[in-house]
Protein backbone atom coordinates (compact mmCIF):
# COMPACT_ATOMS: atom_id res chain seq x y z
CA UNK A 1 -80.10 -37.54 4.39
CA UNK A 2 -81.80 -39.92 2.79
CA UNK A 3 -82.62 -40.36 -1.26
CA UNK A 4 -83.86 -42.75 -3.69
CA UNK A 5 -82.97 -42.52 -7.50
CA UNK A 6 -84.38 -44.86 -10.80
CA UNK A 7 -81.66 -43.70 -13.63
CA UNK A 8 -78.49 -41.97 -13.57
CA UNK A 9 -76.14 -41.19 -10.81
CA UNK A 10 -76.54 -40.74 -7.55
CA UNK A 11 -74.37 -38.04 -5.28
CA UNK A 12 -74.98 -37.75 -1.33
CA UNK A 13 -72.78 -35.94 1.20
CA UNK A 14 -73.31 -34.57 4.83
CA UNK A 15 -71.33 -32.50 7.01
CA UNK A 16 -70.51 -31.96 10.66
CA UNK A 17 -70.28 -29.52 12.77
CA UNK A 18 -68.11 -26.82 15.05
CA UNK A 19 -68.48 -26.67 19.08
CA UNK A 20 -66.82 -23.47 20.78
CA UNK A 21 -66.60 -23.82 24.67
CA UNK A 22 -66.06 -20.83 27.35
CA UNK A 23 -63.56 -21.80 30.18
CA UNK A 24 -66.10 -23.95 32.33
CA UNK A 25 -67.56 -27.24 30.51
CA UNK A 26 -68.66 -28.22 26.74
CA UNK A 27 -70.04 -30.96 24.98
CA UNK A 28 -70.83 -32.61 21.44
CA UNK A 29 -72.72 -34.82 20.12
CA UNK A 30 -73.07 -34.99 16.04
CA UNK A 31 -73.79 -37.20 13.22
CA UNK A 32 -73.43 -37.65 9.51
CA UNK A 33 -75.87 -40.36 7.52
CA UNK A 34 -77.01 -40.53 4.19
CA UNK A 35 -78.78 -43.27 3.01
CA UNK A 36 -79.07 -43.73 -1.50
CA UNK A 37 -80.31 -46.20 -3.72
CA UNK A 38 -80.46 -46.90 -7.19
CA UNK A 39 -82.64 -49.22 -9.63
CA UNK A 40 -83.20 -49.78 -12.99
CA UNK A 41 -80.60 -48.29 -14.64
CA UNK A 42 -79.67 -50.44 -18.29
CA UNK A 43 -77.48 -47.37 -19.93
CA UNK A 44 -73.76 -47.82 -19.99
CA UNK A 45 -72.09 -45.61 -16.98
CA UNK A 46 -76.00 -45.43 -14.91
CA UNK A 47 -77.23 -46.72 -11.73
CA UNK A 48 -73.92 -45.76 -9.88
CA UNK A 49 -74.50 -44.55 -6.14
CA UNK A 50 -71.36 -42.52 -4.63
CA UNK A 51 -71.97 -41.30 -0.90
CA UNK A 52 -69.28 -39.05 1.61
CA UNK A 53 -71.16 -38.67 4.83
CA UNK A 54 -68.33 -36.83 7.05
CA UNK A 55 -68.82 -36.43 10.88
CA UNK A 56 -65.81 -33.69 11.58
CA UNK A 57 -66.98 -31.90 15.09
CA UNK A 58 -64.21 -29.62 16.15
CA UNK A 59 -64.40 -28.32 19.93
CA UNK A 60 -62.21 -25.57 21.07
CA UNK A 61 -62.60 -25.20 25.01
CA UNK A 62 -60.92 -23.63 27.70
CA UNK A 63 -58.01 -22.53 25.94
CA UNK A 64 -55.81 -19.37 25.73
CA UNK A 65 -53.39 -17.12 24.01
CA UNK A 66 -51.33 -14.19 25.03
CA UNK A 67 -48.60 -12.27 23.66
CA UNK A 68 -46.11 -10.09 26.22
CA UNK A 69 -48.46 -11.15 29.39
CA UNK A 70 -47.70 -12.63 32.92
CA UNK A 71 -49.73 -15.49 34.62
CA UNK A 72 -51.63 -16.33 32.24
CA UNK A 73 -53.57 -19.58 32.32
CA UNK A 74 -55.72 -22.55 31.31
CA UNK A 75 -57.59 -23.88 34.15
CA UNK A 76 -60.02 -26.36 35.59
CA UNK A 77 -61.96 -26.77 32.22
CA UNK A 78 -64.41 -29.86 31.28
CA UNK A 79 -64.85 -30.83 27.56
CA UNK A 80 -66.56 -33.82 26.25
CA UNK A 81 -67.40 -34.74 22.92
CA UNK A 82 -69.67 -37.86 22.88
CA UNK A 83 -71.58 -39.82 20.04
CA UNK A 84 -70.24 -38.68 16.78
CA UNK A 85 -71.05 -41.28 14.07
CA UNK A 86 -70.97 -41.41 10.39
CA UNK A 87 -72.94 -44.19 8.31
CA UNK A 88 -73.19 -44.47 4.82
CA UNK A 89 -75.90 -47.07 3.41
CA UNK A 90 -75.78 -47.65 -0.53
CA UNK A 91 -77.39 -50.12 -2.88
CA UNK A 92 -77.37 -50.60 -6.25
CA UNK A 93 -79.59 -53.07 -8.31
CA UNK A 94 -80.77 -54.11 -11.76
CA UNK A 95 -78.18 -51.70 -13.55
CA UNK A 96 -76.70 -54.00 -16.67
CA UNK A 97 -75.08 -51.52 -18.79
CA UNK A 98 -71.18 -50.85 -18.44
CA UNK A 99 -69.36 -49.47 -15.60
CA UNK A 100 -73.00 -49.00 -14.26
CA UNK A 101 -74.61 -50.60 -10.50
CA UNK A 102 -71.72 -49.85 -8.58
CA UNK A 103 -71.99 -48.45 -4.99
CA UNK A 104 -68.82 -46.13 -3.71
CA UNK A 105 -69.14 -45.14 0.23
CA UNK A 106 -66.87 -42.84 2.34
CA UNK A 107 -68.53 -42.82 5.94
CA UNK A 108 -65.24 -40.52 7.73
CA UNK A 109 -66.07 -39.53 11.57
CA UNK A 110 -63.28 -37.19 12.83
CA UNK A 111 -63.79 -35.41 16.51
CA UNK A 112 -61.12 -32.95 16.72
CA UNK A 113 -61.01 -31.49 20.30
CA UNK A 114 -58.58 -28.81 21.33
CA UNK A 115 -58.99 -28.34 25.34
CA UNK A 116 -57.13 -26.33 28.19
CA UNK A 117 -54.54 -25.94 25.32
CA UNK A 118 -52.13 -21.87 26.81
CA UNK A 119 -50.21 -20.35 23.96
CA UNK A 120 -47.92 -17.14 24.70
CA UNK A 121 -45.57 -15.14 23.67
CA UNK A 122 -43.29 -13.34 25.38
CA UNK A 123 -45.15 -14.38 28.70
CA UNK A 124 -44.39 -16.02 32.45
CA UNK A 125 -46.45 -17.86 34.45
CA UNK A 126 -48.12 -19.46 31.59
CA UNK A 127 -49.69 -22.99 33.08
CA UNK A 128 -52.32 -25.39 31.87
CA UNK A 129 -53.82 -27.68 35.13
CA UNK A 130 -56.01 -29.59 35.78
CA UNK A 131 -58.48 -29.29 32.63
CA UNK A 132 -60.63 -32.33 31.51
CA UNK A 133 -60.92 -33.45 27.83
CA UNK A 134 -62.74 -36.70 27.30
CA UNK A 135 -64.22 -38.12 23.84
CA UNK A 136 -66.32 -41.29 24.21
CA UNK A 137 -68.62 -43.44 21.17
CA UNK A 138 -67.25 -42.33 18.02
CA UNK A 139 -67.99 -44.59 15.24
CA UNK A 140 -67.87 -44.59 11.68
CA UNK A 141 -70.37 -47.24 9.30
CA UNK A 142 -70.59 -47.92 5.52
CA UNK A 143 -72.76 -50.83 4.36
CA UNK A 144 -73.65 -51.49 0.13
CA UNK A 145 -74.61 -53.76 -1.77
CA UNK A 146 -75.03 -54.10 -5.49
CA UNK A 147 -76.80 -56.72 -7.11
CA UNK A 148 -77.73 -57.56 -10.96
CA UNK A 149 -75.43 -55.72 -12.50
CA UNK A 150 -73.62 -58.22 -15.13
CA UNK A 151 -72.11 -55.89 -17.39
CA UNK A 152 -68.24 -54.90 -17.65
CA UNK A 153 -66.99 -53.24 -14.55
CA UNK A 154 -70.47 -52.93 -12.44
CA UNK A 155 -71.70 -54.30 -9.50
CA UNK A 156 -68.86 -53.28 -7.64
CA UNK A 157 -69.33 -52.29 -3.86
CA UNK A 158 -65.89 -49.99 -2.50
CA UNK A 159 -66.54 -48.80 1.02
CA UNK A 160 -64.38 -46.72 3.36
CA UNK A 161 -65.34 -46.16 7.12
CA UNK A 162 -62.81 -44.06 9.06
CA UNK A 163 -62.93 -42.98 12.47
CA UNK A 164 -60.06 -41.30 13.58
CA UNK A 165 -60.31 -38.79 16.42
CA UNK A 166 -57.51 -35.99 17.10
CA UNK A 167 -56.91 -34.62 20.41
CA UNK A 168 -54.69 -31.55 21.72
CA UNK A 169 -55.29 -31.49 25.42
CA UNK A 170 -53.64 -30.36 28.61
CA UNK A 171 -50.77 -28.55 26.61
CA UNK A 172 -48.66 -25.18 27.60
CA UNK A 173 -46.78 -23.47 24.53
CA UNK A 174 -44.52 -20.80 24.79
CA UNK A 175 -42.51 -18.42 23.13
CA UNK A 176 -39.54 -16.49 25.16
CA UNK A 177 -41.34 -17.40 27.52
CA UNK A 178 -40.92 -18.53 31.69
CA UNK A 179 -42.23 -20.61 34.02
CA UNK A 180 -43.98 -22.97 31.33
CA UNK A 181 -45.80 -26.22 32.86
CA UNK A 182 -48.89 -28.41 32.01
CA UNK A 183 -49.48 -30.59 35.19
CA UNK A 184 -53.06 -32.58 36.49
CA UNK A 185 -54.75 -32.80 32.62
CA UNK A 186 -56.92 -35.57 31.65
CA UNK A 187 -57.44 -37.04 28.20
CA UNK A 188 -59.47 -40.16 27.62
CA UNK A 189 -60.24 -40.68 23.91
CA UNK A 190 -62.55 -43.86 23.69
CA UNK A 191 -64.14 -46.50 26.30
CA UNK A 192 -62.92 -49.53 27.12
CA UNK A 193 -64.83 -52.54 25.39
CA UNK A 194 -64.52 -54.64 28.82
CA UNK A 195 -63.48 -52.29 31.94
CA UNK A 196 -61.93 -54.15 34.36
CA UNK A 197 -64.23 -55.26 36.87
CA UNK A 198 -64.07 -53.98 40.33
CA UNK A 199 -63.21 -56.45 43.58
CA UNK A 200 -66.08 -58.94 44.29
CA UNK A 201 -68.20 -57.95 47.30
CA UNK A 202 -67.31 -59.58 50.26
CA UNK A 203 -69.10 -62.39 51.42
CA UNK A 204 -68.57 -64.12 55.09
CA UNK A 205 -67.69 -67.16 55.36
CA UNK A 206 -69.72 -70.71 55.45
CA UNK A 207 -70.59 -71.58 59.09
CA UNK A 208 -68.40 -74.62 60.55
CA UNK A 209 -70.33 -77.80 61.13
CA UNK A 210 -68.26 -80.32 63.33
CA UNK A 211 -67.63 -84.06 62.08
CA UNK A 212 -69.62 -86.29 63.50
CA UNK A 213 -67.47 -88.97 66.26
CA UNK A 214 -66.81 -92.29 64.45
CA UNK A 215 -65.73 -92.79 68.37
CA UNK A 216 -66.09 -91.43 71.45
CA UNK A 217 -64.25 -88.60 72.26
CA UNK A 218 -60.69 -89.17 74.90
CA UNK A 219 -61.54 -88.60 78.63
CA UNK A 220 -65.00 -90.23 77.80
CA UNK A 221 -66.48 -92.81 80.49
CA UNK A 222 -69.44 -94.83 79.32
């Protein structure tokens, strides 16, 4: 989203979006960005720029829900979410009036991911293995700036960036219920910023050169 605005105020918002998975694999990848300016702007209360780009991908995959049922299961299911961003970019300038030129961003990037999740009620056998939830390169950006604003309360620049990603994975609820167990789920939310390197490869080692004889060697007859 982007816009561009002389006088007056300036309002910008995105949205994300919703990801429903079947019981084999799913993935996301989403973004919120809205990009506002203002100029010119000499009135009292003008030139302001307010911006709430939101990233909020939900993914529900590979989960279920029974009520009175036996064996029932959440299995062997992949679900990625990767890439979500929000960025806000704001500017105000040349805006002298009062409470005028000031730039307000909210950039908010939530992945919610609920994977291999069994509910029941009144159940036995309920189990969630071996499912696969993984959410990777979510970020969240705000950048203003306000300049030549020099009346009371303007030129101000508040920014919020918020990434914050929920996860419910691997997870076996019941209700009266028998023979409950979550074993083999993985979760990974995030990469590392420096994995650990692996061993060095191995290298043989440098040939052996003798010394050379400062005399000769014992047993020696000249």
């Amino acid at each position: 989203m982007h816009a561009y605005i002389k006088r007056g105020l300036l309002l910008s918002a995105a949205t994300g979006a919703a990801v429903l998975g079947g019981a084999a694999a799913a993935s996301a990848a989403t973004s919120a960005t809205v990009d506002g300016a203002t100029a010119g702007s000499p009135g009292a209360v003008s030139g302001n720029t307010v911006q709430v780009p939101a990233d909020v991908p939900v993914q529900i995959c590979g989960d279920t829900a029974a009520a009175a049922a036996a064996v029932d299961g959440a299995y062997g299911n992949e679900c990625q979410i990767t890439g979500t961003t929000a960025h806000a970019t704001g500017f105000a300038a040349h805006s002298p009036g009062a409470v005028s030129g000031n730039v307000g961003s909210v950039a908010a990037d939530v992945p919610v991911q609920v994977c291999g999740v069994d509910a029941a009620a009144i159940a036995a056998g309920i189990k969630a293995d071996g499912n696969s939830c993984r959410e990777f390169a979510s970020s969240a950006t705000a950048v203003g700036e306000a300049t030549g604003s020099p009346g009371l309360i303007s030129g101000n620049v508040l920014q919020l960036a918020l990434n914050a990603p929920v996860q419910a994975c691997g997870d076996s609820l019941g209700l009266i219920a028998y023979g409950d167990k979550a074993d083999g789920n993985s979760c990974v939310s995030g990469e590392p910023e420096h994995p650990h390197p692996g061993p060095p490869p191995w290298m043989p080692p440098p040939p052996m050169t003798p010394p050379p004889w400062d005399c000769p060697p014992p047993g020696h007859h000249w």
